[in-house]
N, C-alpha and C. Protein backbone atom coordinates (compact mmCIF):
# COMPACT_ATOMS: atom_id res chain seq x y z
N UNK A 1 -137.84 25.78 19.47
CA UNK A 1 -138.68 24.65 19.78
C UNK A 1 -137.80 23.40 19.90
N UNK A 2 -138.57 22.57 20.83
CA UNK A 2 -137.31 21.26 21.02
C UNK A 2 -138.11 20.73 20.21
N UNK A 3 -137.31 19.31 19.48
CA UNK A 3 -137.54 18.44 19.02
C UNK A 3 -137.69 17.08 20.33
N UNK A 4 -137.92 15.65 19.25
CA UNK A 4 -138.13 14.68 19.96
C UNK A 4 -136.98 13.99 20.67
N UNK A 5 -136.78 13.49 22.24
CA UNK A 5 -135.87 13.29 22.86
C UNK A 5 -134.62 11.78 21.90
N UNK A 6 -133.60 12.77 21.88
CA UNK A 6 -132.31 11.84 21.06
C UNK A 6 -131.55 10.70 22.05
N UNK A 7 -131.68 11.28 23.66
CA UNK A 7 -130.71 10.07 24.50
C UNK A 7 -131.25 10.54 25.84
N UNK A 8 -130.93 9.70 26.63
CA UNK A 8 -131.12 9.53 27.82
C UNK A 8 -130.48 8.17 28.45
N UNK A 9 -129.71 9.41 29.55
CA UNK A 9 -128.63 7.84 30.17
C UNK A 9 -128.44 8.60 31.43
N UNK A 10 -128.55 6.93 32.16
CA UNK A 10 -128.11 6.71 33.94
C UNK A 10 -126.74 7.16 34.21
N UNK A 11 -126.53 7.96 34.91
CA UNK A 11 -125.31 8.42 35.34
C UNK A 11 -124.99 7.85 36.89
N UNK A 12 -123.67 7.62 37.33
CA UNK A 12 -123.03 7.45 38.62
C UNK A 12 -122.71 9.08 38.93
N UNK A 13 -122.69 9.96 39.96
CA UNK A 13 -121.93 11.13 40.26
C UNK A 13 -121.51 10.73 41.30
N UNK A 14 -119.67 11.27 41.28
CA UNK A 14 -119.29 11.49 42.60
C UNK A 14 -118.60 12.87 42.27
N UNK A 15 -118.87 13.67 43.51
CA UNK A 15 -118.25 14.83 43.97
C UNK A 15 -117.60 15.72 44.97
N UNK A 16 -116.52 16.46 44.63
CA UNK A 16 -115.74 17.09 45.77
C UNK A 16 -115.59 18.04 45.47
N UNK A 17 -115.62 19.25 47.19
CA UNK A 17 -115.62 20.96 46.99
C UNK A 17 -114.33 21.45 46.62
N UNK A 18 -114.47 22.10 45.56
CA UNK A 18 -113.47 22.82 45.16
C UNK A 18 -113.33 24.68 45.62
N UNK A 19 -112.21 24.93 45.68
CA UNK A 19 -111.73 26.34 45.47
C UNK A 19 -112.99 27.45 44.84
N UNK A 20 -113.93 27.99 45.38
CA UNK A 20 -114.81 28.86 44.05
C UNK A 20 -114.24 30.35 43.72
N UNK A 21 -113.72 31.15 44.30
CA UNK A 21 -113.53 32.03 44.46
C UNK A 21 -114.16 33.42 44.24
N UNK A 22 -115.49 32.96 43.97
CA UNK A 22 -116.15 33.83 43.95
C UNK A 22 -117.36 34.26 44.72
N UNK A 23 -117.89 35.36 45.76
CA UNK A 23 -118.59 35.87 46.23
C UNK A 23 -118.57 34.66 47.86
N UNK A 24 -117.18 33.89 48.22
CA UNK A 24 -117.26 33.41 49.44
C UNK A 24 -118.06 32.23 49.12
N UNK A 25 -119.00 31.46 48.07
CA UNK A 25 -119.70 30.76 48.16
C UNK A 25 -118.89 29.15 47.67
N UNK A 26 -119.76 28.10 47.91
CA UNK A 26 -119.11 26.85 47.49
C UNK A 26 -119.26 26.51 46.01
N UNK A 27 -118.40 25.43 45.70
CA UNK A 27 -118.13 25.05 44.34
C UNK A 27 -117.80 23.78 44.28
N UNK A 28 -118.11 23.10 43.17
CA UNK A 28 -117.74 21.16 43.13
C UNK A 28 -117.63 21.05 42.21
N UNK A 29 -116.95 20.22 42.01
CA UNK A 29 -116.28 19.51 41.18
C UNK A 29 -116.98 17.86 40.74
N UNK A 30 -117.64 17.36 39.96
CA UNK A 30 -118.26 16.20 40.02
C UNK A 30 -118.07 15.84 38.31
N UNK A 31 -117.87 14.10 38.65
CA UNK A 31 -117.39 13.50 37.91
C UNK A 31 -118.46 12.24 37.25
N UNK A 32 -119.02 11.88 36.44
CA UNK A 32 -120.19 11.28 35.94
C UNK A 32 -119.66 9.93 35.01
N UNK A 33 -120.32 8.70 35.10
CA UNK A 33 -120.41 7.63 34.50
C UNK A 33 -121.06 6.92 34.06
N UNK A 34 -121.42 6.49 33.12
CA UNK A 34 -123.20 5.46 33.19
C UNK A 34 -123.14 5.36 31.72
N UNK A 35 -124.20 5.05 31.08
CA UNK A 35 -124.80 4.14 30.01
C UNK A 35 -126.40 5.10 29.76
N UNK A 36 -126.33 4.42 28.84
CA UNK A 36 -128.29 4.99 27.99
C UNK A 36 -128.33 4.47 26.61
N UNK A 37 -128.81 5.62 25.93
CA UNK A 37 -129.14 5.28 24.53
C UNK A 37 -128.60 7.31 24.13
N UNK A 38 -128.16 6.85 22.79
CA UNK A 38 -127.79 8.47 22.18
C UNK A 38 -128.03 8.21 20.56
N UNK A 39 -129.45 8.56 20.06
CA UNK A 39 -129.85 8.15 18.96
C UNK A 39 -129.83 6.71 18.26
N UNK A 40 -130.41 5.98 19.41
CA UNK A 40 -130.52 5.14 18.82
C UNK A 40 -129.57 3.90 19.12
N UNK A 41 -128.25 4.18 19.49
CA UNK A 41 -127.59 3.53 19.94
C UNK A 41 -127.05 3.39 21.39
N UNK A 42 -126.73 2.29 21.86
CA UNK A 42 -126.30 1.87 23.32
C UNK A 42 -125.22 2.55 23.53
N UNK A 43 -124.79 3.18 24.60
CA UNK A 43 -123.90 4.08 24.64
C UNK A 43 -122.75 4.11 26.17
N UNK A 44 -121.67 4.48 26.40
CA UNK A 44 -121.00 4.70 27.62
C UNK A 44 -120.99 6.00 27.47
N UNK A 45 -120.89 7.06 29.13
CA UNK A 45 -120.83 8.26 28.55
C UNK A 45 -119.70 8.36 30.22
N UNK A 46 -118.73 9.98 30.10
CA UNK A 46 -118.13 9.98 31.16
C UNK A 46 -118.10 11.41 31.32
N UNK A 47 -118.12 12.11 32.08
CA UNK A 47 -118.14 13.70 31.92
C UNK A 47 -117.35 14.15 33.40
N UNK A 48 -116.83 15.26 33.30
CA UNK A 48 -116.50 16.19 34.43
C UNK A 48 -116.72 17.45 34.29
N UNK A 49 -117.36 17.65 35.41
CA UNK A 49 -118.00 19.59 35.38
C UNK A 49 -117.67 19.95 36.62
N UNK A 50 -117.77 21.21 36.77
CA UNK A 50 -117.76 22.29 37.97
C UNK A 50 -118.93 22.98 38.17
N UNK A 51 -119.31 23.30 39.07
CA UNK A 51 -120.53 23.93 39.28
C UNK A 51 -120.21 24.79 40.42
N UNK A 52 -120.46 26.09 40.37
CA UNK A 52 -120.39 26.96 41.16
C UNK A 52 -121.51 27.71 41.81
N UNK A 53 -122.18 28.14 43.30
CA UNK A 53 -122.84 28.56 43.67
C UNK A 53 -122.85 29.96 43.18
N UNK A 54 -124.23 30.43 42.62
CA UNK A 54 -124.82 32.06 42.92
C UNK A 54 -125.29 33.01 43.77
N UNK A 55 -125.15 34.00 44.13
CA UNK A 55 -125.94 34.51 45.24
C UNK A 55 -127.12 34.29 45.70
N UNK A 56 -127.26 33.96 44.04
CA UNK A 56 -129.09 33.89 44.81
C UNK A 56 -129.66 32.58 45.12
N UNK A 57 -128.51 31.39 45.30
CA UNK A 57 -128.33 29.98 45.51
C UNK A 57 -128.40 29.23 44.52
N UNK A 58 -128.70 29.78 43.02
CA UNK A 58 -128.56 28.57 41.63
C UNK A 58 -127.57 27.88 41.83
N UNK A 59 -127.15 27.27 40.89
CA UNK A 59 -125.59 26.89 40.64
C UNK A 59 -125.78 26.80 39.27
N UNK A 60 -124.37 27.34 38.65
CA UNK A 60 -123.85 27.52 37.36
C UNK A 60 -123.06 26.44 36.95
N UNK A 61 -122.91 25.80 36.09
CA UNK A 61 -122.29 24.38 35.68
C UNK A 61 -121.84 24.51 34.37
N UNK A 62 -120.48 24.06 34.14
CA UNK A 62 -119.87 23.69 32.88
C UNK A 62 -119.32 22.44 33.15
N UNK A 63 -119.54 21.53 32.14
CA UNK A 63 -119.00 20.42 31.75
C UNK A 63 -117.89 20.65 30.41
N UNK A 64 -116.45 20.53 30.94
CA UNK A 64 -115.43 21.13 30.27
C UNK A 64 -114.87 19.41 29.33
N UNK A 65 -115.67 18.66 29.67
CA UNK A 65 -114.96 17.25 29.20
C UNK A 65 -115.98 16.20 29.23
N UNK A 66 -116.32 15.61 28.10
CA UNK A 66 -117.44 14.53 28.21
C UNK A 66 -117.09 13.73 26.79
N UNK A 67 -117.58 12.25 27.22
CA UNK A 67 -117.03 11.45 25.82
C UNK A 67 -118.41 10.48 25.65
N UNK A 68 -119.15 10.09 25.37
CA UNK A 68 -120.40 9.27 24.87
C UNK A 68 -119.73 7.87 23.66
N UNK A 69 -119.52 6.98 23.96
CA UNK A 69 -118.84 5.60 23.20
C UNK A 69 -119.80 4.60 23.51
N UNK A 70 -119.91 4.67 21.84
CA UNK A 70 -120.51 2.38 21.68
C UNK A 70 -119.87 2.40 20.46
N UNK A 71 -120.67 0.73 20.12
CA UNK A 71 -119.45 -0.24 18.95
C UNK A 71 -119.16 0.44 17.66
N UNK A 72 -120.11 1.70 17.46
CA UNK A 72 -120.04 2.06 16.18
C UNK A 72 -119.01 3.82 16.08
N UNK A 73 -118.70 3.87 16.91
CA UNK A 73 -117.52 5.49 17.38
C UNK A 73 -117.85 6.27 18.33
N UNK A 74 -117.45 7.31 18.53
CA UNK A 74 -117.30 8.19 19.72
C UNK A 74 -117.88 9.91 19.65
N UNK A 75 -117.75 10.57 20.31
CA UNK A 75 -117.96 12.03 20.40
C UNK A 75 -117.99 12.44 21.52
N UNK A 76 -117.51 13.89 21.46
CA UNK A 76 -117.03 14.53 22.67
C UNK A 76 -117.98 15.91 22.69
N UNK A 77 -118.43 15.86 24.12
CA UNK A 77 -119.13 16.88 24.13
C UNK A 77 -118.51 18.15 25.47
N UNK A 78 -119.49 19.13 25.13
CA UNK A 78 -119.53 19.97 26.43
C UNK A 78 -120.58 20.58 26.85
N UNK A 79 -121.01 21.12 27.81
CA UNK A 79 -122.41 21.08 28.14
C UNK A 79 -122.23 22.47 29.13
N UNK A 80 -123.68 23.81 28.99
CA UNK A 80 -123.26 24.83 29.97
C UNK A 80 -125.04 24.82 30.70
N UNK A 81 -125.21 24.77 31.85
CA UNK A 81 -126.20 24.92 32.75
C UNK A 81 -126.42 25.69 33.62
N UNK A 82 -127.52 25.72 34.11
CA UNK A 82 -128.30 26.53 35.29
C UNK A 82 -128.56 25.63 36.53
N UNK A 83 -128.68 25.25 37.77
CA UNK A 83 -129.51 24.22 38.44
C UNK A 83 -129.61 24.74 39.54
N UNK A 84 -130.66 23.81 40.78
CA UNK A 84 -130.99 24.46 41.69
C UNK A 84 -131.23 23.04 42.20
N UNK A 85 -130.80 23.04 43.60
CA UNK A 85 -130.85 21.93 44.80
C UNK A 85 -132.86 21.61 44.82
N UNK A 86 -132.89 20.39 45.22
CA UNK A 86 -134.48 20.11 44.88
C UNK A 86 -134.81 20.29 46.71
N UNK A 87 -135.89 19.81 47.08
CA UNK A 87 -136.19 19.60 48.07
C UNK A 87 -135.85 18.60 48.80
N UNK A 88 -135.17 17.55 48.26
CA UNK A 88 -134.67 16.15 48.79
C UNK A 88 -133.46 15.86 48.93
N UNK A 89 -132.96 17.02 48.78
CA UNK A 89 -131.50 17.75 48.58
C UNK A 89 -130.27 17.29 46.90
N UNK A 90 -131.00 16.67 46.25
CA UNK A 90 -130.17 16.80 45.10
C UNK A 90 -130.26 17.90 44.42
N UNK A 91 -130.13 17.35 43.30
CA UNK A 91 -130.14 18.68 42.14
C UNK A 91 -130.93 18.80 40.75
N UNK A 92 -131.23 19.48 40.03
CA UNK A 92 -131.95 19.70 39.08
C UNK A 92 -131.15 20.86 37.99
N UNK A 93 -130.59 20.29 36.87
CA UNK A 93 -130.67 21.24 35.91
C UNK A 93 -130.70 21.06 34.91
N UNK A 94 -130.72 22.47 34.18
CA UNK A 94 -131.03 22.62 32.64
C UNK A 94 -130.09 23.33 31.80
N UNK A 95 -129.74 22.71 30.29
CA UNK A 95 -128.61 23.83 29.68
C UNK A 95 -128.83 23.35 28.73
N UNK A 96 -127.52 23.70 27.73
CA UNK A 96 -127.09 23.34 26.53
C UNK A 96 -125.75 22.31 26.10
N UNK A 97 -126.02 21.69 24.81
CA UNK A 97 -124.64 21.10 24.54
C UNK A 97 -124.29 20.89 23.46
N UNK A 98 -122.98 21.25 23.23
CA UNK A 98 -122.87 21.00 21.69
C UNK A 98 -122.06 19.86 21.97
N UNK A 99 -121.76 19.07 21.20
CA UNK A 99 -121.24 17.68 20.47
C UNK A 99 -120.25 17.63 19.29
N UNK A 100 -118.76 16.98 19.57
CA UNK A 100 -118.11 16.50 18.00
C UNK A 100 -117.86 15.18 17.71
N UNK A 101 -117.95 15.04 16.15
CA UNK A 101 -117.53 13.70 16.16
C UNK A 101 -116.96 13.54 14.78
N UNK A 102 -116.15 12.70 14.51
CA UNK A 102 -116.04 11.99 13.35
C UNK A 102 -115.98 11.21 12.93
N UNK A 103 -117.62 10.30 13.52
CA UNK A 103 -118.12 8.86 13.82
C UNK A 103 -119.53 9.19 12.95
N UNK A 104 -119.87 8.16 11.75
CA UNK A 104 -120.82 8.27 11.35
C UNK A 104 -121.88 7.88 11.98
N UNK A 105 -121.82 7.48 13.15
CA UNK A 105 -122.69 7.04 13.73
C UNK A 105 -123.69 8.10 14.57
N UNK A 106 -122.73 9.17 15.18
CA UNK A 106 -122.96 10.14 15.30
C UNK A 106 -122.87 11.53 14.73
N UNK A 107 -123.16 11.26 13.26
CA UNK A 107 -122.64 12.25 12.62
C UNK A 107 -123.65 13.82 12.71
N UNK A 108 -125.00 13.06 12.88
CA UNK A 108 -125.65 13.83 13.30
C UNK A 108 -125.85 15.15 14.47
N UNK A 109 -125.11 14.99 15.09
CA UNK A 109 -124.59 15.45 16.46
C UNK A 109 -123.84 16.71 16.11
N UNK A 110 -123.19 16.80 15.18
CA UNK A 110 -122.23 17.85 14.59
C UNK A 110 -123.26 19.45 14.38
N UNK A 111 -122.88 20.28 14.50
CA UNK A 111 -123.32 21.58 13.67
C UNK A 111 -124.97 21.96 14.55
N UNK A 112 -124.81 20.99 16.09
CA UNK A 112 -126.35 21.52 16.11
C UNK A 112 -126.27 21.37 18.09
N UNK A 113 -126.96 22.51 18.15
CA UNK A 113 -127.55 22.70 19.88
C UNK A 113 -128.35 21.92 20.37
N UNK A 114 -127.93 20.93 21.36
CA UNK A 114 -128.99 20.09 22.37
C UNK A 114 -129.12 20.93 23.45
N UNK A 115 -130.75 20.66 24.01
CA UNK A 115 -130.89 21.11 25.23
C UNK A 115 -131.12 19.97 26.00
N UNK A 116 -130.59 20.14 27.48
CA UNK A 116 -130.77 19.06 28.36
C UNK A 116 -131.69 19.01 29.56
N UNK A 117 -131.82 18.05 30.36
CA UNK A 117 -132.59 17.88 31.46
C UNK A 117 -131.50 17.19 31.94
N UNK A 118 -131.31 17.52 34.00
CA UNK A 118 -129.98 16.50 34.00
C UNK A 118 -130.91 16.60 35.33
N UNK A 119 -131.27 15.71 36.03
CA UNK A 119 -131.63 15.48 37.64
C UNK A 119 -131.52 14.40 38.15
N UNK A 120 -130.36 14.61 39.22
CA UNK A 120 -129.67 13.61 40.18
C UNK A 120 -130.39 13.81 41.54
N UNK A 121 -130.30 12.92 42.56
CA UNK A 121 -130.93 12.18 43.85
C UNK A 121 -129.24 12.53 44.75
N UNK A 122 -130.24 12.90 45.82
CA UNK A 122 -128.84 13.22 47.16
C UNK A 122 -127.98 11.62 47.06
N UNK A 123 -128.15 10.32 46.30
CA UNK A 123 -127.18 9.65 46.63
C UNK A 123 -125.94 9.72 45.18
N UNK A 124 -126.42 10.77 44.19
CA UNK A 124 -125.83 10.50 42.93
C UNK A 124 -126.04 10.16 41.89
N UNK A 125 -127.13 9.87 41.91
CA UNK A 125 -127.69 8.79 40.60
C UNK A 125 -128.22 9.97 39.52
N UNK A 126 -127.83 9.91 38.36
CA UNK A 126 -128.51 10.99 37.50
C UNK A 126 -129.45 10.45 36.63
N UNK A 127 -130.30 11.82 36.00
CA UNK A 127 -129.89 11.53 34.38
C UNK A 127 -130.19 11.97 33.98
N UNK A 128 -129.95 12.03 32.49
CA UNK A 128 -129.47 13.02 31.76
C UNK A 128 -129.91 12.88 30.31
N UNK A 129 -130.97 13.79 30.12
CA UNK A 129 -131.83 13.58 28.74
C UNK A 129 -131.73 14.76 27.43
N UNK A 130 -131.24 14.64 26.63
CA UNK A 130 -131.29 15.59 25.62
C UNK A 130 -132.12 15.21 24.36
N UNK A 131 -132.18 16.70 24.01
CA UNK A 131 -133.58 17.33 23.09
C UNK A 131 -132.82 18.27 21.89
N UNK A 132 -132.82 17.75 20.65
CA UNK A 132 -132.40 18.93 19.63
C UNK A 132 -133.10 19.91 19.46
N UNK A 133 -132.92 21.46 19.82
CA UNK A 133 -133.21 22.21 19.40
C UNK A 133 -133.59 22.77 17.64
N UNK A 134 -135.06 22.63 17.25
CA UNK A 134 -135.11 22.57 16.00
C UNK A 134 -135.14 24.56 15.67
């Protein structure tokens, strides 16, 4: 069961096709920037993922690098998804993320699974809402 939503923040995406090598299909590379709230506090967040096409047209996504910073410390996350192109040609997905820190601010964040909502617009614009899994 999810719990009640912990953050939600505006993202910038820009992205470029990468190498996929698997099944002939495409792959990207996209890089994320923006601001929100992450329990409570005002936040910067920056991430880079890959996302690779499926046969059956999903796309698979790992975010191998992400950092979330305001005045009170930091944490680094990583994030693994599912998504699928919308009708307006962006994107839509859903996953998981775990979080570290050794910021009391976020201390909470430690030892526990978020699930996300992440849906961006064909010009880039995201965002990106997480839910603790209770």
């Amino acid at each position: 069961m999810l719990g009640d939503k912990v953050g939600s923040m505006t993202l910038q995406e820009t992205s470029k096709p990468i190498e996929s090598g698997k099944f002939g299909l495409p792959a990207m590379e996209t890089h994320n920037k923006g601001g929100g709230t992450l329990l409570g506090h005002d936040v910067q967040a920056q991430a880079a993922f890959t996302a690779h096409m499926r046969p059956d047209g999903s796309w698979l996504g790992h975010a191998h690098a992400g950092v979330v910073m305001c005045a009170e410390g930091m944490a680094t996350f990583k994030c693994d998804g599912v998504g699928n192109m919308t009708e307006e040609g962006g994107v839509s997905f859903r996953g998981g993320a775990i979080f570290e820190t050794t910021s009391e601010a976020f201390s909470e964040l430690n030892g526990k699974y978020f699930m996300f909502t992440y849906e961006a617009d064909t010009d880039g614009k995201a965002v990106w809402e997480l839910y603790p899994c209770n």
